[in-house]
C-alpha atoms as a PDB file:
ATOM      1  CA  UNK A   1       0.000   0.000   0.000  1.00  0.00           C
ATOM      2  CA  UNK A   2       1.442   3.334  -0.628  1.00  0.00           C
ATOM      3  CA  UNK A   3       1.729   6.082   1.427  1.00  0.00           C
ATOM      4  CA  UNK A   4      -0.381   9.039   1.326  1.00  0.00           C
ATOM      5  CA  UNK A   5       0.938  12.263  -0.251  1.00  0.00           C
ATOM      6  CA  UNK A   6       2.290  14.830   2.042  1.00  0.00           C
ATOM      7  CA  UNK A   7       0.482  17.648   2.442  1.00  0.00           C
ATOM      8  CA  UNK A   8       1.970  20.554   0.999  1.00  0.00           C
ATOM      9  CA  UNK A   9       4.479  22.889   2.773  1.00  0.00           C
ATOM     10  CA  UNK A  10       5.961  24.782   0.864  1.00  0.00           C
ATOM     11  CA  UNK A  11       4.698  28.690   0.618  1.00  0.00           C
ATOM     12  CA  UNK A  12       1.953  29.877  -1.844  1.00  0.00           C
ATOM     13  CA  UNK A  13       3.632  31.362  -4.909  1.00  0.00           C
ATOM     14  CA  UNK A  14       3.620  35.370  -4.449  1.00  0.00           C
ATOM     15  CA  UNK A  15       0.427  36.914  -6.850  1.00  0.00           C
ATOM     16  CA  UNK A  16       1.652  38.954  -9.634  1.00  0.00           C
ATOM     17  CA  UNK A  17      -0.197  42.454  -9.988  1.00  0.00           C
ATOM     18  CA  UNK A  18      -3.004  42.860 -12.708  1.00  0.00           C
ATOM     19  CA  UNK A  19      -5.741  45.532 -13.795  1.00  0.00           C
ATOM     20  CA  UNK A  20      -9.046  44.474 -15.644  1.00  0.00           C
ATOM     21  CA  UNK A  21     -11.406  46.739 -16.835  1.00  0.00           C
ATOM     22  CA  UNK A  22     -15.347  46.149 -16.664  1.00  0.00           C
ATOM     23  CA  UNK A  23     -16.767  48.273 -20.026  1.00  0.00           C
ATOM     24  CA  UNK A  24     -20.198  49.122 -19.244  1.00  0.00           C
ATOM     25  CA  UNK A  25     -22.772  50.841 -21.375  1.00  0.00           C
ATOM     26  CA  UNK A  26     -26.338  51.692 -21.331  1.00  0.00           C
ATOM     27  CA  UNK A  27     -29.026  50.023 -23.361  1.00  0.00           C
ATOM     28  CA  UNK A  28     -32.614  49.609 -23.772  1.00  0.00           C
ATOM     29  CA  UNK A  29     -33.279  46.851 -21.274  1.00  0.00           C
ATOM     30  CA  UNK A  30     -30.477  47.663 -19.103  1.00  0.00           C
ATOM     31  CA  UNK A  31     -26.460  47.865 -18.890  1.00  0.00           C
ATOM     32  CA  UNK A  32     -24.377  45.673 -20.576  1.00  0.00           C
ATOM     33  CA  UNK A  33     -20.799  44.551 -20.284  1.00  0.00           C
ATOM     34  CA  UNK A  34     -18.156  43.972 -23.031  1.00  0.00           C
ATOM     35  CA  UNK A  35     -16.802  40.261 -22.337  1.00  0.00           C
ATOM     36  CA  UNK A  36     -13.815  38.976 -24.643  1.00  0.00           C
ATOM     37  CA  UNK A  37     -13.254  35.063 -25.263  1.00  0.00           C
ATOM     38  CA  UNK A  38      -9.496  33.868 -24.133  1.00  0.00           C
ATOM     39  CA  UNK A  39      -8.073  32.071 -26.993  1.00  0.00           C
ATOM     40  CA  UNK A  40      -7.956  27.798 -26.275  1.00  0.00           C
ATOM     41  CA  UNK A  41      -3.961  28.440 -27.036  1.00  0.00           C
ATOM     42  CA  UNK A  42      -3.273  30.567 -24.248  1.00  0.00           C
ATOM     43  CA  UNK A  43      -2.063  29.768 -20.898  1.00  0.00           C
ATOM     44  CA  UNK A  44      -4.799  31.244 -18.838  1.00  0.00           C
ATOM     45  CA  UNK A  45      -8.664  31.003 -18.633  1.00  0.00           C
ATOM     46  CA  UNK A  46      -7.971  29.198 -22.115  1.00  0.00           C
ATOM     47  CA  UNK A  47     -11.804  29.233 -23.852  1.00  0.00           C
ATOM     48  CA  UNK A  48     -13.533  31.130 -21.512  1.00  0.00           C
ATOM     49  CA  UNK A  49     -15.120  35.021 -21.454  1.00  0.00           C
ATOM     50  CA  UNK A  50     -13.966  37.545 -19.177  1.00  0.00           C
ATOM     51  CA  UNK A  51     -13.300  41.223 -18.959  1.00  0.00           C
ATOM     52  CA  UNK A  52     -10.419  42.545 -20.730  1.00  0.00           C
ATOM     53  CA  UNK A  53      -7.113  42.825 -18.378  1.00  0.00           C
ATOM     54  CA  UNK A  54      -3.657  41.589 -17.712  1.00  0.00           C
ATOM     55  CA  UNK A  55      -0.744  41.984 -15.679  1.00  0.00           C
ATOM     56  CA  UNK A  56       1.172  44.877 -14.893  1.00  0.00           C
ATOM     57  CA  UNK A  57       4.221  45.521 -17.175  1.00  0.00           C
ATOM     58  CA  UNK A  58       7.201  47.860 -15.433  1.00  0.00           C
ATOM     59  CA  UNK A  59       7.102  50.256 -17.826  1.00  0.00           C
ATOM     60  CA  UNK A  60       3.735  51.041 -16.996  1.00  0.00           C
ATOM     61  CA  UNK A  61       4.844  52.697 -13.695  1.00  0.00           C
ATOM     62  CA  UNK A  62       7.213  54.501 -15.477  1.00  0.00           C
ATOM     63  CA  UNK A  63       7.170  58.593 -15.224  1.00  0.00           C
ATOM     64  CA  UNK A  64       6.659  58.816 -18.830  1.00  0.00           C
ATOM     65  CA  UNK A  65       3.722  56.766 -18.401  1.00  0.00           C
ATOM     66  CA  UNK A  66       2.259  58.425 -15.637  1.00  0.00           C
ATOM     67  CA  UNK A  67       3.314  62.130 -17.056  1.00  0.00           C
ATOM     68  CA  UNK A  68       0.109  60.986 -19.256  1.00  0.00           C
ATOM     69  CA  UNK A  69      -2.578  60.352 -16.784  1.00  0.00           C
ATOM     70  CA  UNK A  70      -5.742  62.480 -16.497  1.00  0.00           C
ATOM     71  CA  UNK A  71      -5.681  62.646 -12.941  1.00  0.00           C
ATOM     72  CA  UNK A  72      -2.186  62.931 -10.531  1.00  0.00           C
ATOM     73  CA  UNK A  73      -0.735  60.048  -9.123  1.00  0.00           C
ATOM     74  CA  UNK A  74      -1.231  61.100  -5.543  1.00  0.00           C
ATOM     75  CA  UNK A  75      -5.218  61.271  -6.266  1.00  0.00           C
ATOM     76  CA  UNK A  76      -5.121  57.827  -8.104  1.00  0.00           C
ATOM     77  CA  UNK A  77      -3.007  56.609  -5.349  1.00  0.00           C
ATOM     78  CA  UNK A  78      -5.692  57.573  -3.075  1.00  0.00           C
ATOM     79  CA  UNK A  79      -9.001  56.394  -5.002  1.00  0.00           C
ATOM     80  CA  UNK A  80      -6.886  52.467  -5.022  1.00  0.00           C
ATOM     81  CA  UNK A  81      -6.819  52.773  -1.385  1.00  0.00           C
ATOM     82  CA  UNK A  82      -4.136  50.413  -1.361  1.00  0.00           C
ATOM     83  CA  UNK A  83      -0.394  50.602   0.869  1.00  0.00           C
ATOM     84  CA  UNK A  84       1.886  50.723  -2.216  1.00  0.00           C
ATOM     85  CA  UNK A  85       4.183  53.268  -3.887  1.00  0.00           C
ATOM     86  CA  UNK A  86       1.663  56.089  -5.739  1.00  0.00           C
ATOM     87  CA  UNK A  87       4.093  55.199  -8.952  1.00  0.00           C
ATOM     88  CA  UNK A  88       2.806  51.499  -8.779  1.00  0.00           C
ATOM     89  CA  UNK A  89      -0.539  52.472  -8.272  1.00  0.00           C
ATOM     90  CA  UNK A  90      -0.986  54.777 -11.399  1.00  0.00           C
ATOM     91  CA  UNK A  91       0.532  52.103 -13.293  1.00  0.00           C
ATOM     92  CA  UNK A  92      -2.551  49.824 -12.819  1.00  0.00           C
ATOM     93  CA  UNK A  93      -4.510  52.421 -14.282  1.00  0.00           C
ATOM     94  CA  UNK A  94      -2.036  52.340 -17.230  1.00  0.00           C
ATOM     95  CA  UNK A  95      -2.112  48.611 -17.364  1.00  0.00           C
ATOM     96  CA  UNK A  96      -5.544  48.227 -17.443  1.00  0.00           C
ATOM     97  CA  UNK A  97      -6.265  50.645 -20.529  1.00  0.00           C
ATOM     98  CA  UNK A  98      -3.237  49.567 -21.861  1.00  0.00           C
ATOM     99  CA  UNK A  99      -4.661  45.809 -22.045  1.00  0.00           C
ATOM    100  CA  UNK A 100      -8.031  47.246 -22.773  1.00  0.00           C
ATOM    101  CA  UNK A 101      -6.220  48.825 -26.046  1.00  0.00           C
ATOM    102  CA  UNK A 102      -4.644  45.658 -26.590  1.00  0.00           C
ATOM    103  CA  UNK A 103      -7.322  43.435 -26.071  1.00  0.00           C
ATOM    104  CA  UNK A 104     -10.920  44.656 -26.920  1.00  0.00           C
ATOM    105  CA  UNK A 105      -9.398  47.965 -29.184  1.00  0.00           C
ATOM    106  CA  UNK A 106     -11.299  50.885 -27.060  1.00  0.00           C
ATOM    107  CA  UNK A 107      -8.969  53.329 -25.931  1.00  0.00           C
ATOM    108  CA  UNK A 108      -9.307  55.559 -22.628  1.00  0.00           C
ATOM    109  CA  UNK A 109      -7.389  58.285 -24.224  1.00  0.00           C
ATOM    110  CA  UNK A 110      -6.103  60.095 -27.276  1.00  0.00           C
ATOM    111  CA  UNK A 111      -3.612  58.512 -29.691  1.00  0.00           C
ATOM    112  CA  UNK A 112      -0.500  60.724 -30.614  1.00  0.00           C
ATOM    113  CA  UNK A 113      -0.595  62.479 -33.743  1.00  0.00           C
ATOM    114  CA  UNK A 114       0.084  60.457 -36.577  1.00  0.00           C
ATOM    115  CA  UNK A 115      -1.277  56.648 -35.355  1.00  0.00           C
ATOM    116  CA  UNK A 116      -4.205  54.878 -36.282  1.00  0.00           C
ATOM    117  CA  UNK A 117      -5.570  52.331 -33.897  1.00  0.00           C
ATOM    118  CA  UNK A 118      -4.614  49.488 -35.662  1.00  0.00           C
ATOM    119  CA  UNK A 119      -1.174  50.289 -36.173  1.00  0.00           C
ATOM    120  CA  UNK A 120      -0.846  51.390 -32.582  1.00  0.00           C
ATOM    121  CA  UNK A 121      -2.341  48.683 -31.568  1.00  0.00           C
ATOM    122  CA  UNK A 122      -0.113  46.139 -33.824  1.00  0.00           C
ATOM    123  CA  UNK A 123       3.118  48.218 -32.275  1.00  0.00           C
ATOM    124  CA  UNK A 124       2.186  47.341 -28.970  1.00  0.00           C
ATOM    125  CA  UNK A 125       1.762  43.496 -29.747  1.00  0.00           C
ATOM    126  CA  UNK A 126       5.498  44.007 -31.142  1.00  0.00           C
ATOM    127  CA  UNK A 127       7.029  45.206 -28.320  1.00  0.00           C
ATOM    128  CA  UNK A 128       6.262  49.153 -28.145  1.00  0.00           C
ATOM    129  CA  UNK A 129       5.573  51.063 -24.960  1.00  0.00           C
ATOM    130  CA  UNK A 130       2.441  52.268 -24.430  1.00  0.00           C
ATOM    131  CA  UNK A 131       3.605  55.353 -23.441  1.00  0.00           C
ATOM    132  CA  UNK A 132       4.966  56.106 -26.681  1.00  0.00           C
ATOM    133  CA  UNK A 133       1.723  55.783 -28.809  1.00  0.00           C
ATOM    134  CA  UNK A 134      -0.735  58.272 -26.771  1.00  0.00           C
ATOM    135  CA  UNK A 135      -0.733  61.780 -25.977  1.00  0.00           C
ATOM    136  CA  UNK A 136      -3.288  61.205 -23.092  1.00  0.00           C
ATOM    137  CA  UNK A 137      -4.698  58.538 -20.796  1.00  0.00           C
ATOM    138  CA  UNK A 138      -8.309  58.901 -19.106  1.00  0.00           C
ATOM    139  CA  UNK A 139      -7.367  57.291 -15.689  1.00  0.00           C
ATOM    140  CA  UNK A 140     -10.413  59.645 -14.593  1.00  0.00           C
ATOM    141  CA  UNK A 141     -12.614  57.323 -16.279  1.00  0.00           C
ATOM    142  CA  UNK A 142     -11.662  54.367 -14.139  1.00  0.00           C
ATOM    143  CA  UNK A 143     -13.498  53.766 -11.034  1.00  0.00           C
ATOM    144  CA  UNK A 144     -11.535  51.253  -8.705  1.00  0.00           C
ATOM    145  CA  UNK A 145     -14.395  48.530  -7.716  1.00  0.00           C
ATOM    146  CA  UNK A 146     -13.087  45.411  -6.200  1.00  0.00           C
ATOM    147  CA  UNK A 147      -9.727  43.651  -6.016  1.00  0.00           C
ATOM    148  CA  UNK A 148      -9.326  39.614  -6.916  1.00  0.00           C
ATOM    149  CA  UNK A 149      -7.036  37.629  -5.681  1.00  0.00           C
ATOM    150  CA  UNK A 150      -6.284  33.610  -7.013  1.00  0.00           C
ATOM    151  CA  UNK A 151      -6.256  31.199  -3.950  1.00  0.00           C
ATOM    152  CA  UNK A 152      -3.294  30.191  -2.245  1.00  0.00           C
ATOM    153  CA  UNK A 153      -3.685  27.075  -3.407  1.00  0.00           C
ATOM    154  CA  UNK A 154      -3.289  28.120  -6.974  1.00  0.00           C
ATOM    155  CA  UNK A 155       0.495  27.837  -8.473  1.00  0.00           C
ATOM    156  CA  UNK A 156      -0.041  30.766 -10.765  1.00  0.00           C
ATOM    157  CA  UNK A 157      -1.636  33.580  -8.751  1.00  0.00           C
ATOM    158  CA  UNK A 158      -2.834  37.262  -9.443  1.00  0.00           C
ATOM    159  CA  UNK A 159      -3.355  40.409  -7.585  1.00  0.00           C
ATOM    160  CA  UNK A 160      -6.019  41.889 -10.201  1.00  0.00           C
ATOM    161  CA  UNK A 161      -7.631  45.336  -9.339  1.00  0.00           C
ATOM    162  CA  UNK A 162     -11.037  45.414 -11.027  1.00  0.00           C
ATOM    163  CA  UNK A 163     -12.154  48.947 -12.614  1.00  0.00           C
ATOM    164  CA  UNK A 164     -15.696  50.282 -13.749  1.00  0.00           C
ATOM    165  CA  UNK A 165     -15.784  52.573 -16.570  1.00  0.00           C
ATOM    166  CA  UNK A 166     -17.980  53.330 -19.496  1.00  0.00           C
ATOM    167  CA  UNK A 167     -17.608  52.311 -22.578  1.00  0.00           C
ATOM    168  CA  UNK A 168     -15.397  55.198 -24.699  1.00  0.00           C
ATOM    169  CA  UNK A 169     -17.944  57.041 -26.815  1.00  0.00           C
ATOM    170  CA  UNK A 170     -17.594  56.765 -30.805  1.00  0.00           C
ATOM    171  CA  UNK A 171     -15.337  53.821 -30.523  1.00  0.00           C
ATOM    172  CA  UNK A 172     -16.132  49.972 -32.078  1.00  0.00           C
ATOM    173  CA  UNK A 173     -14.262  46.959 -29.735  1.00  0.00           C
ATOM    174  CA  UNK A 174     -12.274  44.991 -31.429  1.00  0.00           C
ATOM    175  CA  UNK A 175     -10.633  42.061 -30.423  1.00  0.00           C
ATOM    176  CA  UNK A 176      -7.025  41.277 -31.354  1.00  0.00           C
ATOM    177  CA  UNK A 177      -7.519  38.143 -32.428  1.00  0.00           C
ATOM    178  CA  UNK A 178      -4.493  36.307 -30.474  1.00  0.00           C
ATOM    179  CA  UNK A 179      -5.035  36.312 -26.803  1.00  0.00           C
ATOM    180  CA  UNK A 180      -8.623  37.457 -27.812  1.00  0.00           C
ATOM    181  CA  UNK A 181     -10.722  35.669 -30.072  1.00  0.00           C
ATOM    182  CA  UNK A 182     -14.281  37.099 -29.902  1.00  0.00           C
ATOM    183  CA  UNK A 183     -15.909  39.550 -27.900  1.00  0.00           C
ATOM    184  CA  UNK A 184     -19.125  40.668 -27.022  1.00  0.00           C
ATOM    185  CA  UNK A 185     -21.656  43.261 -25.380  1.00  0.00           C
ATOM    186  CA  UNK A 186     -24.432  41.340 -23.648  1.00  0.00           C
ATOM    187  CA  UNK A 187     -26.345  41.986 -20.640  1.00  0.00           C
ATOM    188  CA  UNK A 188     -24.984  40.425 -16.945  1.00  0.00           C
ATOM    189  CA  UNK A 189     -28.385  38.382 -17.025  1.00  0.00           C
ATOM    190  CA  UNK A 190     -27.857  36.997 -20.389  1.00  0.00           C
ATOM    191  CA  UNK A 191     -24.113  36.383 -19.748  1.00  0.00           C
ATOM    192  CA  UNK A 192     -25.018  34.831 -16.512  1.00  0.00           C
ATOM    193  CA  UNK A 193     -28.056  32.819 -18.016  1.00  0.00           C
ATOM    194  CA  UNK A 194     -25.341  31.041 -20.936  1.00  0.00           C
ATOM    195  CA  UNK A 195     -22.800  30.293 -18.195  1.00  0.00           C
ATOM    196  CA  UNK A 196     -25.680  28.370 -16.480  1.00  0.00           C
ATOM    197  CA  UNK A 197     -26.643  26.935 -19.811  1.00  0.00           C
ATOM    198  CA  UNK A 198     -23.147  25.596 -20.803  1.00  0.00           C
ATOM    199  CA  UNK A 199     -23.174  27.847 -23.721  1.00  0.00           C
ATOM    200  CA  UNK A 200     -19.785  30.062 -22.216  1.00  0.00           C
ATOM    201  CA  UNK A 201     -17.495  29.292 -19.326  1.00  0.00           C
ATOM    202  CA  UNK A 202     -16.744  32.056 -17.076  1.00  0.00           C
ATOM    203  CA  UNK A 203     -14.324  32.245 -14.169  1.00  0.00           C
ATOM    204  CA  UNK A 204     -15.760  32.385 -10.840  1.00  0.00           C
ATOM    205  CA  UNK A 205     -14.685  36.323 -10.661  1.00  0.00           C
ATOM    206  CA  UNK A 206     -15.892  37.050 -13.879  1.00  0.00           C
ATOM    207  CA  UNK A 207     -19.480  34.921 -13.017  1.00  0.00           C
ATOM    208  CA  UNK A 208     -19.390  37.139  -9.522  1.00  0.00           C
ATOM    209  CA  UNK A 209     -18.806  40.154 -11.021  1.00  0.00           C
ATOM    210  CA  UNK A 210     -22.024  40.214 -12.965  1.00  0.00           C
ATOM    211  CA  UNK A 211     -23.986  38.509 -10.496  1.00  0.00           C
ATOM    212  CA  UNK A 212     -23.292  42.149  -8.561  1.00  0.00           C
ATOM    213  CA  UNK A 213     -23.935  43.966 -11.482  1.00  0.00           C
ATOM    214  CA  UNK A 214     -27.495  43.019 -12.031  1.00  0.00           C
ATOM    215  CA  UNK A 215     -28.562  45.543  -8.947  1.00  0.00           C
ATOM    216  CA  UNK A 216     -27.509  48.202 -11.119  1.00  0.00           C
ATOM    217  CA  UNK A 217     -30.061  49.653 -13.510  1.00  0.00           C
ATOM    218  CA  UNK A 218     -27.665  52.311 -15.373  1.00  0.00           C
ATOM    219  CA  UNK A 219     -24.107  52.648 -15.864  1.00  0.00           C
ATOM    220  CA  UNK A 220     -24.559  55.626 -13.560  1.00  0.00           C
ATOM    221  CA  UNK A 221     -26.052  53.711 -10.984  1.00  0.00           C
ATOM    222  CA  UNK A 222     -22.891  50.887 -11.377  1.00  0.00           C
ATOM    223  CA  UNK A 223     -19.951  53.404 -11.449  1.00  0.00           C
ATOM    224  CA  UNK A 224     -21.905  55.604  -8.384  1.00  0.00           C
ATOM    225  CA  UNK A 225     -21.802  52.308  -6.001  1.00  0.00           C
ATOM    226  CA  UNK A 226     -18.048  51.716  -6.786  1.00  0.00           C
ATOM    227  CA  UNK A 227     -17.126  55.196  -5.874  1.00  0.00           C
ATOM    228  CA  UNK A 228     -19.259  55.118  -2.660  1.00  0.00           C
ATOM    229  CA  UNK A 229     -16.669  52.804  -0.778  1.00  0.00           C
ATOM    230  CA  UNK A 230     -13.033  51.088  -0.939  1.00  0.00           C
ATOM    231  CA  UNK A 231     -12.566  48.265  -3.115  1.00  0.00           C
ATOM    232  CA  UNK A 232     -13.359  44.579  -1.032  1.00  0.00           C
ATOM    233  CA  UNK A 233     -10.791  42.118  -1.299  1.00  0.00           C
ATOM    234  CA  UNK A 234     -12.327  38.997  -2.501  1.00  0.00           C
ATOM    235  CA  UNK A 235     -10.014  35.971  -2.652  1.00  0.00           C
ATOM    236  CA  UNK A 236     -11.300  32.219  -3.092  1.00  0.00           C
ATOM    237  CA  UNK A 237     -10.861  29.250  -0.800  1.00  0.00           C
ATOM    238  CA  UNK A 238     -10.610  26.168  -2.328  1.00  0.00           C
ATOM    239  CA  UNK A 239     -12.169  23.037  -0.562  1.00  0.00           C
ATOM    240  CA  UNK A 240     -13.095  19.413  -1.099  1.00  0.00           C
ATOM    241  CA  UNK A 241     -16.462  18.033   0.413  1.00  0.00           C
ATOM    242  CA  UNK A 242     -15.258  14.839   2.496  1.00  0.00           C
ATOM    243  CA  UNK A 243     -18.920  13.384   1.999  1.00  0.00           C
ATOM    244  CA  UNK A 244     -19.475  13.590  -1.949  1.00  0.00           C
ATOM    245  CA  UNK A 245     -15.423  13.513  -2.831  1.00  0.00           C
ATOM    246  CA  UNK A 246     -16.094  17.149  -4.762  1.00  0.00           C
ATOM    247  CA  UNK A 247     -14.444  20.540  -5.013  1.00  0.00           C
ATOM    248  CA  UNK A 248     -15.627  24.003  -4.075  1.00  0.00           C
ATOM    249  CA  UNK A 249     -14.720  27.039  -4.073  1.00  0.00           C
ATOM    250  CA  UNK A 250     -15.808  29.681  -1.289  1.00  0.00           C
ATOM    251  CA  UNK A 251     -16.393  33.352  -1.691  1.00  0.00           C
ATOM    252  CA  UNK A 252     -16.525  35.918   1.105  1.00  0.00           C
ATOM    253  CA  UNK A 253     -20.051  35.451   2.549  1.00  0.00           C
ATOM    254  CA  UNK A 254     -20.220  31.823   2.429  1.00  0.00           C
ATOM    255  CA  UNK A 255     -20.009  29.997   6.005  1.00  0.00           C
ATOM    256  CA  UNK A 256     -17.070  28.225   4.401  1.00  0.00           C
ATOM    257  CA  UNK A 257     -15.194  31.243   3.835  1.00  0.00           C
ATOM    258  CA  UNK A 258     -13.295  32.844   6.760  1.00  0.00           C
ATOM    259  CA  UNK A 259     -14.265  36.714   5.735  1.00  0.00           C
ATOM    260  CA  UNK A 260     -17.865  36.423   6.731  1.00  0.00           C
ATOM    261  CA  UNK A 261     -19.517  39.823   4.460  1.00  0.00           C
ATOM    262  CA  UNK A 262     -19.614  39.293   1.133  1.00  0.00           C
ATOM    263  CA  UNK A 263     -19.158  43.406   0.022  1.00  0.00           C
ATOM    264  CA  UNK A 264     -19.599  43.185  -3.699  1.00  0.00           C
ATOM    265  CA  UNK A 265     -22.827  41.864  -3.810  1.00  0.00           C
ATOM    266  CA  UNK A 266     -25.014  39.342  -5.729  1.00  0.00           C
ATOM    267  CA  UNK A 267     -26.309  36.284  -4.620  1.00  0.00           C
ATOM    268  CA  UNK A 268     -23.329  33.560  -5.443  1.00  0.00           C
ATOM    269  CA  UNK A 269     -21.247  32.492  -3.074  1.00  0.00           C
ATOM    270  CA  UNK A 270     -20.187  29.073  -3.754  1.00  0.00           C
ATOM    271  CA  UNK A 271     -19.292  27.299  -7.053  1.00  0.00           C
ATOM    272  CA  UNK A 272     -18.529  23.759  -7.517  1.00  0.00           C
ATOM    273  CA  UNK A 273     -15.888  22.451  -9.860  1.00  0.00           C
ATOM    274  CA  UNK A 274     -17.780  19.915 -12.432  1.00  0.00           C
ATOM    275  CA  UNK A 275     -15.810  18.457 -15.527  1.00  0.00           C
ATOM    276  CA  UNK A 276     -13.494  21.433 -15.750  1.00  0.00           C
ATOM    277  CA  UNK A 277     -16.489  24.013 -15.421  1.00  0.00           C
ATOM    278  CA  UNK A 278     -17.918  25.870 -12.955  1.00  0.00           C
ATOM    279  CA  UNK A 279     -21.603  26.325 -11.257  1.00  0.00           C
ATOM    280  CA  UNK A 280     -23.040  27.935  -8.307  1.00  0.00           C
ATOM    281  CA  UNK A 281     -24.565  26.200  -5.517  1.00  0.00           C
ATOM    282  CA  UNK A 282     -26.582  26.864  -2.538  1.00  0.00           C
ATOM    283  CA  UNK A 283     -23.761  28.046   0.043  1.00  0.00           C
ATOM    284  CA  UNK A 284     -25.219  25.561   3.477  1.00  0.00           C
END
């Protein structure tokens, strides 16, 4: 007989920062949010819709970088509400319309004279610094609104900061078709309703986030809450049910899960893990 596996010891990995940004815009039976499809070749969320985002690159902090921000650093610094260097904080705002650029094609900003969007866009993918492309970037626009964090448990882990902001006016997403390979406006109902249909796979922050977003009737009403108070940490527990042999994962609010308020809002609170997909369940 062999003997069981130890139990693991060694320290979580450290979470790498990331911004995401939730487009929002109005329409006639509601707001809707702009989800992109993750390509099946990456290495993350492979197949499944989510809000466009990645990590934080260094040069994003950088003072040429910030020099472009719409609001000063010490203000942005301040709306985070997070104990970090105001430098690393503005660069989250650059990160996440960076990706947003990147990913989905809208851009919180102005180009500099003489680019297009789809040749700034294509420099970026080749190695160019954001900074270098735009003559302005709306950090005003970005409301901080909660901050995810992958479970300990998890071997690749992220610190993302979650922003609210409304959809750029006159501009048409696009995604890039690498990372991104279609993308989407669609109501948090509908979205919700094809998750629970097994029509689209959605992460369990993406699946909470528009759980909490179907309180709100307008984007007004959406980007109003998120300003009213700091961003709530929400990280995952991870758990196996010694009765029925299956996985779960926890979210604050749940009995299960050790911070006891769930502060975003919504009704889901647990998820089980099914055949590589996710569904909520009745948090006992």
């Amino acid at each position: 007989m062999s003997e069981p596996a130890a139990p693991r010891t060694d320290p979580p990995a450290q979470p790498r920062d990331a911004a995401t940004v939730v487009l929002l815009r109005d329409a006639r039976n509601g707001i809707e949010v702009y989800l992109i499809k993750r390509a099946r070749t990456v290495d993350f969320m492979a197949g499944a819709h989510v809000f466009p985002g990645g990590r934080l690159d260094k040069n994003d902090s950088s003072a040429s970088a910030c020099a472009l921000l719409s609001a000063g650093t010490a203000a942005l610094h301040e709306r985070l509400g997070e104990a970090m260097p105001a430098m690393q904080a503005a660069g989250l705002y650059v990160a996440a319309i960076r990706e947003t650029f990147e990913e989905a094609g809208l851009l919180l900003g102005r180009l500099a004279a003489g680019w297009a969007t789809g040749d700034a866009r294509a420099a970026v993918a080749s190695g160019a610094q954001f900074a270098t492309l735009v003559e302005a970037i709306d950090a005003a626009a970005l409301v901080p609104w909660v901050r995810w964090v992958t479970p300990e448990i998890s071997p690749r882990r992220f610190d993302a900061r979650f922003f609210l902001a409304r959809a750029p006016a006159g501009q048409e997403p696009l995604v890039d078709g690498r990372e991104a390979t279609e993308g989407l406006w669609i109501s948090p109902m509908a979205a919700l309703g094809r998750w629970l249909d097994g029509d689209m796979q959605l992460p369990p922050a993406t699946a909470k986030c528009l759980d909490a977003l179907l309180a709100c009737a307008t984007v007004e009403d959406a980007l109003a809450a998120a300003a009213s108070r700091p961003p709530p940490v929400m990280m995952p527990t991870v758990w196996n049910d010694e009765e029925d042999g299956r996985a779960y994962i926890s979210l604050p609010g749940d009995p299960r899960h050790p911070v006891r308020v769930d502060a975003l809002g919504g009704t889901i609170l647990r998820l089980q893990l099914e055949t590589g997909r996710y569904r909520p369940v009745k948090a006992a």
